[in-house]
C-alpha atoms as a PDB file:
ATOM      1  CA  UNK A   1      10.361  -4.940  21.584  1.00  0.00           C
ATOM      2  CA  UNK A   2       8.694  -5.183  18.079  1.00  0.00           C
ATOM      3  CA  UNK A   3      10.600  -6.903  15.515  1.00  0.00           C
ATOM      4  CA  UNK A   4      11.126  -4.012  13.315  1.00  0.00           C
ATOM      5  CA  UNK A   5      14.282  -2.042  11.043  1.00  0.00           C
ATOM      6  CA  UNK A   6      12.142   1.135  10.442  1.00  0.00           C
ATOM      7  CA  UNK A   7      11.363   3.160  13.016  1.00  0.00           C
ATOM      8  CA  UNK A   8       9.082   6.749  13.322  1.00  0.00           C
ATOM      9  CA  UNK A   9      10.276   9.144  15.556  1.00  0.00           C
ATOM     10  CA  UNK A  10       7.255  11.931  16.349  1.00  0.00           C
ATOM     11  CA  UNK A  11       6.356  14.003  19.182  1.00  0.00           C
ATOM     12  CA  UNK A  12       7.752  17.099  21.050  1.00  0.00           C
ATOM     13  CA  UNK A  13       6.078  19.728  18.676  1.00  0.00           C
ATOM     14  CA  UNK A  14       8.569  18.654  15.537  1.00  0.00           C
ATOM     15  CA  UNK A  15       6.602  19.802  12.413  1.00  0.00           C
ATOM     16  CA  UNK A  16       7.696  16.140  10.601  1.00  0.00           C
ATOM     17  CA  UNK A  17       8.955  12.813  11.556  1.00  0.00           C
ATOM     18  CA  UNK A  18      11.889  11.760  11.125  1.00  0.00           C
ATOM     19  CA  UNK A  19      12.977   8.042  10.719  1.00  0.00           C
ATOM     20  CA  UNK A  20      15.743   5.725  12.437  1.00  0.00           C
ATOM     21  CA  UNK A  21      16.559   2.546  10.424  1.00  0.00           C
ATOM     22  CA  UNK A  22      18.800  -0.605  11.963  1.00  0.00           C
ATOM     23  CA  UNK A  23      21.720  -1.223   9.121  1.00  0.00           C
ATOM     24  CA  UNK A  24      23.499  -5.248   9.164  1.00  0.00           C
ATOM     25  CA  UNK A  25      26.753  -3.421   8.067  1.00  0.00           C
ATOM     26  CA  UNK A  26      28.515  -5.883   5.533  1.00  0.00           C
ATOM     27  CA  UNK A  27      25.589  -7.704   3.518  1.00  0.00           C
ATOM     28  CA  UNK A  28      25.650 -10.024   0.697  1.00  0.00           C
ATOM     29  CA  UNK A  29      23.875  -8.099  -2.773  1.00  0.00           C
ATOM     30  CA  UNK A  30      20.774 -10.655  -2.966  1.00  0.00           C
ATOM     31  CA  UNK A  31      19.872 -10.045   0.242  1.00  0.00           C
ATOM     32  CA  UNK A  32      19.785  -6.380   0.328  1.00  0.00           C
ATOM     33  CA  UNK A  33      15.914  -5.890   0.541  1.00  0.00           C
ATOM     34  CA  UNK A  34      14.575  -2.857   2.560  1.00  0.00           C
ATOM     35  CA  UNK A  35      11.503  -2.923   4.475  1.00  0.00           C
ATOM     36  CA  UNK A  36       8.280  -1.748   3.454  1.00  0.00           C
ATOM     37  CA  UNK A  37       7.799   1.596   3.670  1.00  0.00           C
ATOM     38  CA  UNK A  38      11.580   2.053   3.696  1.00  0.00           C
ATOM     39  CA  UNK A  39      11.583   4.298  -0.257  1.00  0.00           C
ATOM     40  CA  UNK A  40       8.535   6.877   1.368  1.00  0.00           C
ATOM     41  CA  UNK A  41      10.377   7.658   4.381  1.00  0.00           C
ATOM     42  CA  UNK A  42      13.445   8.057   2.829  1.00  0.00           C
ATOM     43  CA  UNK A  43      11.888  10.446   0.464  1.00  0.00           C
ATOM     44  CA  UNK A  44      10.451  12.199   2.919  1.00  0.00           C
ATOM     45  CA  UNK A  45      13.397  13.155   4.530  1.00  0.00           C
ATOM     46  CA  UNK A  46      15.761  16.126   3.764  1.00  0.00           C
ATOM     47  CA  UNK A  47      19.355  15.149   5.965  1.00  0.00           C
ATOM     48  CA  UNK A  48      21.051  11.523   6.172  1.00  0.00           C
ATOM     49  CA  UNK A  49      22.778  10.797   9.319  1.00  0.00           C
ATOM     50  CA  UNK A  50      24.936   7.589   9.290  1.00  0.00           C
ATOM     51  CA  UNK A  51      27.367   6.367  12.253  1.00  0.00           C
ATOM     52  CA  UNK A  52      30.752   7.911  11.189  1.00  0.00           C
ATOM     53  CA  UNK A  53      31.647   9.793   8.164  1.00  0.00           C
ATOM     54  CA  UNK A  54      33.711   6.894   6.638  1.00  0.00           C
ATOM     55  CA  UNK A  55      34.185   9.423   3.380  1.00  0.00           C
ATOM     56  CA  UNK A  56      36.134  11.777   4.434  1.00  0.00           C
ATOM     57  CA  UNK A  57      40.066  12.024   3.629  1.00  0.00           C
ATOM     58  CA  UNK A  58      40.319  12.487   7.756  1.00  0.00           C
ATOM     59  CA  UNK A  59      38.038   9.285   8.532  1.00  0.00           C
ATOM     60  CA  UNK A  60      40.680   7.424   5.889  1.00  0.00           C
ATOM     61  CA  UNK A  61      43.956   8.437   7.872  1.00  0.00           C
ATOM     62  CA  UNK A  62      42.119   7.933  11.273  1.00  0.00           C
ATOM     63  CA  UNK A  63      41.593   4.228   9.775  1.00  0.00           C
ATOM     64  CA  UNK A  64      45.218   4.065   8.674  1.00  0.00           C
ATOM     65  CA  UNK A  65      46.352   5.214  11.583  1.00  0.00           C
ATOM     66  CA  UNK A  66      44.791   2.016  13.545  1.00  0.00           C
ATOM     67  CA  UNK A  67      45.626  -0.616  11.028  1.00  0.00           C
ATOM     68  CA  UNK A  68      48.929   0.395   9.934  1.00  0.00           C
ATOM     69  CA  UNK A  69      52.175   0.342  12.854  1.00  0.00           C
ATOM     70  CA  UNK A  70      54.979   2.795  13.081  1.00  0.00           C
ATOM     71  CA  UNK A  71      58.242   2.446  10.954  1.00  0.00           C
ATOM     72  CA  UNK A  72      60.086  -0.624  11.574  1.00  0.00           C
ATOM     73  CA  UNK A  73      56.887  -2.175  12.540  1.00  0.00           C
ATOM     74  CA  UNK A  74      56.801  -6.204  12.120  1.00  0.00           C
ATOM     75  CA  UNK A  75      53.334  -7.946  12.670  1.00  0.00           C
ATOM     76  CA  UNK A  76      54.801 -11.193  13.397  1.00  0.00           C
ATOM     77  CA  UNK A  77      55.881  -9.818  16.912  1.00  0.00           C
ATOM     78  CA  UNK A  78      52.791  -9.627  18.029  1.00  0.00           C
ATOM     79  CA  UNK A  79      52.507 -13.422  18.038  1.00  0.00           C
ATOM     80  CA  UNK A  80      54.205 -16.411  19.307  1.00  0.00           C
ATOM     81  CA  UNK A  81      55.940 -18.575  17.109  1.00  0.00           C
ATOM     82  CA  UNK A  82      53.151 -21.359  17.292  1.00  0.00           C
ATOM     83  CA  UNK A  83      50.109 -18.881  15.961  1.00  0.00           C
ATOM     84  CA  UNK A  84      51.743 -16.979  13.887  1.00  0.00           C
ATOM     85  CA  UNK A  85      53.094 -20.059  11.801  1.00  0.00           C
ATOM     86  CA  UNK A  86      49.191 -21.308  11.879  1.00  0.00           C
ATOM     87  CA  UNK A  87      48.109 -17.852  10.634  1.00  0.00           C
ATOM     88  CA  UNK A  88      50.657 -17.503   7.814  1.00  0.00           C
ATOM     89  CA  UNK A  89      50.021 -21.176   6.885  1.00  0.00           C
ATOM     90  CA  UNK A  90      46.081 -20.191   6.854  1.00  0.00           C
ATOM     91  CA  UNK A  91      46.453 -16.892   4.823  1.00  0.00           C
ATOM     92  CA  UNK A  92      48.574 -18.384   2.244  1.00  0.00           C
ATOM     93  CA  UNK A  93      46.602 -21.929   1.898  1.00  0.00           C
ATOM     94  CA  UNK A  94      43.064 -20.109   1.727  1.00  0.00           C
ATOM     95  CA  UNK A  95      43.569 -16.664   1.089  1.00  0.00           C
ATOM     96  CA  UNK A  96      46.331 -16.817  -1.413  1.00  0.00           C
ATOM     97  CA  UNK A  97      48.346 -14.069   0.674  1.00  0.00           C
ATOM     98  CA  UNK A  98      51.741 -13.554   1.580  1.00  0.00           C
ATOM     99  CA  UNK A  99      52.673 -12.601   5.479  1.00  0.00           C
ATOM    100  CA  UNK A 100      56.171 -11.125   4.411  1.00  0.00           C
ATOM    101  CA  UNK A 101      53.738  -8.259   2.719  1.00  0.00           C
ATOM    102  CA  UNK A 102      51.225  -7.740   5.441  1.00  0.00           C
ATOM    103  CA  UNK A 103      54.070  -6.906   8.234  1.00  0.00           C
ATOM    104  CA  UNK A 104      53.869  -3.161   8.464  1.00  0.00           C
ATOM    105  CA  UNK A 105      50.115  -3.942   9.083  1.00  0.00           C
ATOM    106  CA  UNK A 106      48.900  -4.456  13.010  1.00  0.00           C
ATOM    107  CA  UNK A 107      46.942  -7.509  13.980  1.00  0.00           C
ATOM    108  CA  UNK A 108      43.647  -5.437  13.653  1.00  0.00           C
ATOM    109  CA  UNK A 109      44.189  -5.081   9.944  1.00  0.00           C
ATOM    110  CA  UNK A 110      44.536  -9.543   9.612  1.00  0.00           C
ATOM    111  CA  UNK A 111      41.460  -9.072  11.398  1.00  0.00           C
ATOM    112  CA  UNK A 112      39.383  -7.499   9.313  1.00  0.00           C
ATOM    113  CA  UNK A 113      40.909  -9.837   6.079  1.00  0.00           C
ATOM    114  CA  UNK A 114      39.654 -12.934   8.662  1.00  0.00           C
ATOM    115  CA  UNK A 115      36.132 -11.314   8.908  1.00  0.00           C
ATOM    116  CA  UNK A 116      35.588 -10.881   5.216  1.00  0.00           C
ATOM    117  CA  UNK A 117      36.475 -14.320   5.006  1.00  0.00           C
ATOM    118  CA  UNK A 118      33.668 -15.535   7.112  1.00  0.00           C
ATOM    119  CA  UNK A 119      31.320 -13.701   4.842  1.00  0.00           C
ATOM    120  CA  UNK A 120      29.099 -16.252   2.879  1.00  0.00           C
ATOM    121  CA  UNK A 121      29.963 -13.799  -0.021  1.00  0.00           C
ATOM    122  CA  UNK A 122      33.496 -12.778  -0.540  1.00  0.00           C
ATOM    123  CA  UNK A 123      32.142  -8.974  -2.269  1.00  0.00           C
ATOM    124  CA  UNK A 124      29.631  -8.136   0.351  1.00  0.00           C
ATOM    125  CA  UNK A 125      28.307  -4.712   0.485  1.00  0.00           C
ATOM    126  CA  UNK A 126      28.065  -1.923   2.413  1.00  0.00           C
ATOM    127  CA  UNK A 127      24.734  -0.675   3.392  1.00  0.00           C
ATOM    128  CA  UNK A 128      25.616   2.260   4.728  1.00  0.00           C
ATOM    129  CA  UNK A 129      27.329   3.212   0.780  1.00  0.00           C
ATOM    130  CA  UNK A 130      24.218   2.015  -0.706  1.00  0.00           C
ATOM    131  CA  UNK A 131      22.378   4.613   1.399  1.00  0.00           C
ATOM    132  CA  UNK A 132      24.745   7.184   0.681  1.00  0.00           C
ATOM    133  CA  UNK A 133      24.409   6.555  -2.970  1.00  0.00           C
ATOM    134  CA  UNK A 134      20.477   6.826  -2.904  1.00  0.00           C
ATOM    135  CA  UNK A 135      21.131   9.980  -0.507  1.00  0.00           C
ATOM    136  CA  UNK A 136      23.133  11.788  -3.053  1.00  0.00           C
ATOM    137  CA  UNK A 137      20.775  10.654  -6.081  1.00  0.00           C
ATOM    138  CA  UNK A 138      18.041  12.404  -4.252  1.00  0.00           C
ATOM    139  CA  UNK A 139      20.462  15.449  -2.609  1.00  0.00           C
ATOM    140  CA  UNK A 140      19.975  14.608   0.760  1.00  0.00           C
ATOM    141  CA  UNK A 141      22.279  16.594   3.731  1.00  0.00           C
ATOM    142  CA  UNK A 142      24.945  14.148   4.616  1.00  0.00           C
ATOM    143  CA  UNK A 143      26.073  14.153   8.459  1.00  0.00           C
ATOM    144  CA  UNK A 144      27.571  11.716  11.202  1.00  0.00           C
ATOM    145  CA  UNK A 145      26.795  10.803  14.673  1.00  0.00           C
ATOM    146  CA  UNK A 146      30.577  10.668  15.832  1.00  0.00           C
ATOM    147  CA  UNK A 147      33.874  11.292  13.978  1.00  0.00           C
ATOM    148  CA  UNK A 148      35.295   7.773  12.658  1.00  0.00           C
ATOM    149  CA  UNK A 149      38.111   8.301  16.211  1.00  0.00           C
ATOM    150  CA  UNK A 150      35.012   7.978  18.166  1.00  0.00           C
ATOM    151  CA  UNK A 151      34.212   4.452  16.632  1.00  0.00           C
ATOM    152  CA  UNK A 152      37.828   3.561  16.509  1.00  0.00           C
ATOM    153  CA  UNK A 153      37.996   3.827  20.333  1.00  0.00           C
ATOM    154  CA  UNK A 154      36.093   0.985  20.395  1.00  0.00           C
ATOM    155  CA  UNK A 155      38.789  -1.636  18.632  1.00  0.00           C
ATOM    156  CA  UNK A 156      41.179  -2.986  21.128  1.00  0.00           C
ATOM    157  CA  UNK A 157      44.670  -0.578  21.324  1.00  0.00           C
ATOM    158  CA  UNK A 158      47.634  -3.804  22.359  1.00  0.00           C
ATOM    159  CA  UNK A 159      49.218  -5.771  19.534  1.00  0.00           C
ATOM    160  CA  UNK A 160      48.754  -8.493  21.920  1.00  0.00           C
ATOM    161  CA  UNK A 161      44.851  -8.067  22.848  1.00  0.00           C
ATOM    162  CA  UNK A 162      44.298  -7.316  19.081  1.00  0.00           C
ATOM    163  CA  UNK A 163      46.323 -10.931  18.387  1.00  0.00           C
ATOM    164  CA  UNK A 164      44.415 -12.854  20.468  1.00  0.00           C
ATOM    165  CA  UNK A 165      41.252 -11.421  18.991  1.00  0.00           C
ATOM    166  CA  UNK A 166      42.886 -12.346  15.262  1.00  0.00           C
ATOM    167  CA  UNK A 167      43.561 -16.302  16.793  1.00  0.00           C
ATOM    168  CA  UNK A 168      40.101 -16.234  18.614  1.00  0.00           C
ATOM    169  CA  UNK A 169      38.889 -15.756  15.179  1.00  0.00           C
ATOM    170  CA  UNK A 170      40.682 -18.266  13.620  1.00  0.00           C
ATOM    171  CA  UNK A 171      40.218 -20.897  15.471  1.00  0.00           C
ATOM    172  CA  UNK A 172      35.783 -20.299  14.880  1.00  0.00           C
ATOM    173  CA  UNK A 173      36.538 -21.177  11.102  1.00  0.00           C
ATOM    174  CA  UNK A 174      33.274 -22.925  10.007  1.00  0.00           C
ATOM    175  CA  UNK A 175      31.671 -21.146  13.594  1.00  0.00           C
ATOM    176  CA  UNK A 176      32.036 -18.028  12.463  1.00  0.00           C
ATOM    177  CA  UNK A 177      30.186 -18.571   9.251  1.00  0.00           C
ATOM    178  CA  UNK A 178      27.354 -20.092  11.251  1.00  0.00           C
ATOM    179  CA  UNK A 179      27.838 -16.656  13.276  1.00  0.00           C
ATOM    180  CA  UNK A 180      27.463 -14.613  10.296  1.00  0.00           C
ATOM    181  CA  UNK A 181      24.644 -16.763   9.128  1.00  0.00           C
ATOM    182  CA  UNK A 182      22.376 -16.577  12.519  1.00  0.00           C
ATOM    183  CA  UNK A 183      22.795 -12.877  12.893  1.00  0.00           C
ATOM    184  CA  UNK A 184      21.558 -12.380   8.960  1.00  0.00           C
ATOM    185  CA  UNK A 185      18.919 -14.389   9.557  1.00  0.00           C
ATOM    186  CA  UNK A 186      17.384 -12.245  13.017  1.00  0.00           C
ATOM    187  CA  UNK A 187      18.377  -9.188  10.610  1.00  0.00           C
ATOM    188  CA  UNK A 188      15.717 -10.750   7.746  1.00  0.00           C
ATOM    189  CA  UNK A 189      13.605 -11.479  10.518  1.00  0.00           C
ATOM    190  CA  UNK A 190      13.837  -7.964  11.594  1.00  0.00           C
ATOM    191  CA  UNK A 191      14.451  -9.338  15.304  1.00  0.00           C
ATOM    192  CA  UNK A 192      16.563  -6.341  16.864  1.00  0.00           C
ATOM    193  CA  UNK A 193      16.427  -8.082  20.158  1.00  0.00           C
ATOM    194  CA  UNK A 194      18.362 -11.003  19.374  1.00  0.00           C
ATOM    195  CA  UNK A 195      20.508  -8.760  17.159  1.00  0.00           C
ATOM    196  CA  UNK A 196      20.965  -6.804  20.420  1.00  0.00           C
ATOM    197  CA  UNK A 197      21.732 -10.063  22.632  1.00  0.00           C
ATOM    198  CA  UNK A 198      23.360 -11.708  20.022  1.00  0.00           C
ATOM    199  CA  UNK A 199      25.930  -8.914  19.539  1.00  0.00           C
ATOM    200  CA  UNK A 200      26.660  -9.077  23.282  1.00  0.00           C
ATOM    201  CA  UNK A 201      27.308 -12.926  23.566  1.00  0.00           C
ATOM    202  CA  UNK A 202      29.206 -12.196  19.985  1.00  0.00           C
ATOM    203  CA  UNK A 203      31.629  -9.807  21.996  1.00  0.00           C
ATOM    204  CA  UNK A 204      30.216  -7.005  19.561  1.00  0.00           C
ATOM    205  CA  UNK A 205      31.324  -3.056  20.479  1.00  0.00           C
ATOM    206  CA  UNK A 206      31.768  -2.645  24.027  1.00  0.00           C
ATOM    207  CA  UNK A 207      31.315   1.052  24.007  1.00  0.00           C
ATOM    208  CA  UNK A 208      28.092   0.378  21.947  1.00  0.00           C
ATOM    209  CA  UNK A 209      25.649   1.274  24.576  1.00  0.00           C
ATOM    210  CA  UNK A 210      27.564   4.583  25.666  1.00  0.00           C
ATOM    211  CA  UNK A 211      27.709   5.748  21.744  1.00  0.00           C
ATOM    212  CA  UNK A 212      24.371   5.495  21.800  1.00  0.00           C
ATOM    213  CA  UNK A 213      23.738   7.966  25.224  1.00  0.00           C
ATOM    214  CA  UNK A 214      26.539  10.180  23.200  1.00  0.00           C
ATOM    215  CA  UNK A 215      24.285  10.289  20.054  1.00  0.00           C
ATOM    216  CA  UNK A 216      20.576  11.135  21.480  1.00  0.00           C
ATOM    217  CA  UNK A 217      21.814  15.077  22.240  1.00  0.00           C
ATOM    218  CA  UNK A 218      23.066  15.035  18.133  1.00  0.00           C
ATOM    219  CA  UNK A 219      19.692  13.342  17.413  1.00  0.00           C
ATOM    220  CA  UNK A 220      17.807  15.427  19.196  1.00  0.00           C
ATOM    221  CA  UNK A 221      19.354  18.774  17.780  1.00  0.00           C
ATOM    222  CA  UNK A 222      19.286  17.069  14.077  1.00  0.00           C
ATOM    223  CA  UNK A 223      15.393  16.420  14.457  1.00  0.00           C
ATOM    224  CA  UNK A 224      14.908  19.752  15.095  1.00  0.00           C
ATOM    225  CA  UNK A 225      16.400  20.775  11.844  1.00  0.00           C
ATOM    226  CA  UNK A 226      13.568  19.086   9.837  1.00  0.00           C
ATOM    227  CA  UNK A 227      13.232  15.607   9.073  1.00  0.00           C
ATOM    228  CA  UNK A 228      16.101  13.358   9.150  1.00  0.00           C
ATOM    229  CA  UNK A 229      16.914   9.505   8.064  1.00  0.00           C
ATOM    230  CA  UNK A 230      19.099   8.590  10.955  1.00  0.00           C
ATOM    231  CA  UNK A 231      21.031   5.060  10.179  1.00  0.00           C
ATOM    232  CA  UNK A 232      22.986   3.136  12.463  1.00  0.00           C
ATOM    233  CA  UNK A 233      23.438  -0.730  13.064  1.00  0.00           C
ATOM    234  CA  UNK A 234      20.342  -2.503  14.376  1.00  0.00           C
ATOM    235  CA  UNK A 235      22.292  -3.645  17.511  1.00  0.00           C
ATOM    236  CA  UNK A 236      22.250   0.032  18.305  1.00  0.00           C
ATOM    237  CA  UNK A 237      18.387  -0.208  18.261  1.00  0.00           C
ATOM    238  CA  UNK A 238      17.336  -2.392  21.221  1.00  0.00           C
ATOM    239  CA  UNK A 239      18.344  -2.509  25.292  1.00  0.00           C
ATOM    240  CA  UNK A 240      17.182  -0.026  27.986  1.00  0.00           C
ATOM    241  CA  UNK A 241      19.931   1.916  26.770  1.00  0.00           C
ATOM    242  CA  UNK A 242      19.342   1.317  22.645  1.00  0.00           C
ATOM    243  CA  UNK A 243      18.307   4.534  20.836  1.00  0.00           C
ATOM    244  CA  UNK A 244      14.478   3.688  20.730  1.00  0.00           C
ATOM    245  CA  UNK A 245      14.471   3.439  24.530  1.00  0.00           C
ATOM    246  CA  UNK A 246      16.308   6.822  25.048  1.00  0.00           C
ATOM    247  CA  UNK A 247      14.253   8.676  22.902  1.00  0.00           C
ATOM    248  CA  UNK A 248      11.553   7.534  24.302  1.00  0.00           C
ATOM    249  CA  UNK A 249      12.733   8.456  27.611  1.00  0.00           C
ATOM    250  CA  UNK A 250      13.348  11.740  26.362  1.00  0.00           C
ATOM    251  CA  UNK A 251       9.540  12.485  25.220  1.00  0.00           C
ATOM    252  CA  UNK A 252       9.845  11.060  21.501  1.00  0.00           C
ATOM    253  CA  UNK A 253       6.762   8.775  19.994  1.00  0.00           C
ATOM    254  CA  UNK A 254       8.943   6.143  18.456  1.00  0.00           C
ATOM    255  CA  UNK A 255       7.045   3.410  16.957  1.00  0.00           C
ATOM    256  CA  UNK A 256       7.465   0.775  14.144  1.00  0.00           C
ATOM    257  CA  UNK A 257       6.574   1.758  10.438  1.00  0.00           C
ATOM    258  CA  UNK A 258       4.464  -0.741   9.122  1.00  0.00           C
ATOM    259  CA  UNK A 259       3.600  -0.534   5.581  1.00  0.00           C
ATOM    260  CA  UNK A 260       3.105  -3.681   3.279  1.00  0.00           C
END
């Protein structure tokens, strides 16, 4: 596959292309840089189509709904003595946080405060709400692939799968960082193979490859609607059952943008 982010999609009598752009999710602000030719196609289109709408007030509760556990909940039973001491004695000595307030939370929730902590930058960004700021600048459509339950189905539903995931993580500590730091670099590189094989060894979505058979029928409809800026993470890009493959399978002319 061609190392590329930016994508044309033409073909099948559509009056306009539309575009499909591979996002790294959480990204530190110096190196947000888009790729060339990135400003023109996104001008060009009329309709931005992320993942999920993470906006809305139903997205939010969905969220809440995963992270936080029902009254009387206590996180610390979802451990056994020995890890949970290590991960209170971690969160206090290098996060400056309290277990005794996080207890209502479920171990998914300490595992998403773990994951910002292997960020090189502790503020990192979201590309996907640095699109949506550009999109509503230049009063683009906004619209979603899946409903933010969809993605959620994806993140492990047992306290104690979840906990082992949260000690997994723990135990990386400098690894993950190196993690972080490889995958950023095949992102720069614009390598969405290795992002694609490297999210698999990673243990990245497992339902990845069947959200993106679920999406093609939306993407197919939304192309037909005039030209669209469809962005999802680059992972979703590559494999024989990535989105450029599947288009292409269904009659598209997908090909790299190259513009310097």
């Amino acid at each position: 596959m061609d190392k590329a982010l930016l994508w044309e999609i033409k073909g099948k009598n559509i009056k306009a292309p539309s575009y499909l752009f591979g996002t790294f999710h959480l990204i530190c602000k110096e190196d947000l840089n888009y790729p060339p030719g990135m400003t023109e196609a996104f001008s060009r289109c009329k309709t931005l189509v992320l993942e999920n709408d993470f906006e809305g007030d139903s997205s939010k509760q969905a969220v809440l709904s995963q992270l936080i556990g029902p009254e009387g909940y206590a996180v610390r039973n979802a451990f056994n003595s020995l890890n949970y001491e290590r991960l209170s004695r971690y969160f206090e000595d290098s996060m400056n946080l309290d277990m005794d307030r996080l207890q209502k939370f479920r171990p998914s929730a300490l595992y998403v405060l773990l994951y910002r902590k292997v960020s090189p930058c502790p503020n990192a960004l979201s590309m996907e709400r640095e699109l949506l700021k550009s999109a509503s600048e230049k009063g683009l459509t906004l619209k979603a692939m899946e409903p933010t339950t969809a993605v959620l189905s994806g993140i492990s539903q047992t306290d104690s799968t979840q906990a082992a995931e949260v000690i997994q993580l723990l135990d990386q500590g400098t690894q993950g960082k190196k993690m972080y730091d490889s995958m950023l670099l095949h992102y720069k590189q614009e390598d969405i193979s290795e992002l694609y094989q490297a999210s698999k060894r990673n243990g990245g979505n497992t339902n990845l490859e069947d959200r993106n058979e679920n999406w093609i029928p939306r993407m197919e409809d939304q192309i037909k609607q005039g030209p669209t800026f469809f962005a999802v993470g680059a992972a979703h890009l590559d494999g024989n059952k990535g989105l450029i493959m599947l288009l292409r399978q269904k009659g598209y002319i997908v090909k790299p943008v190259r513009k310097k």
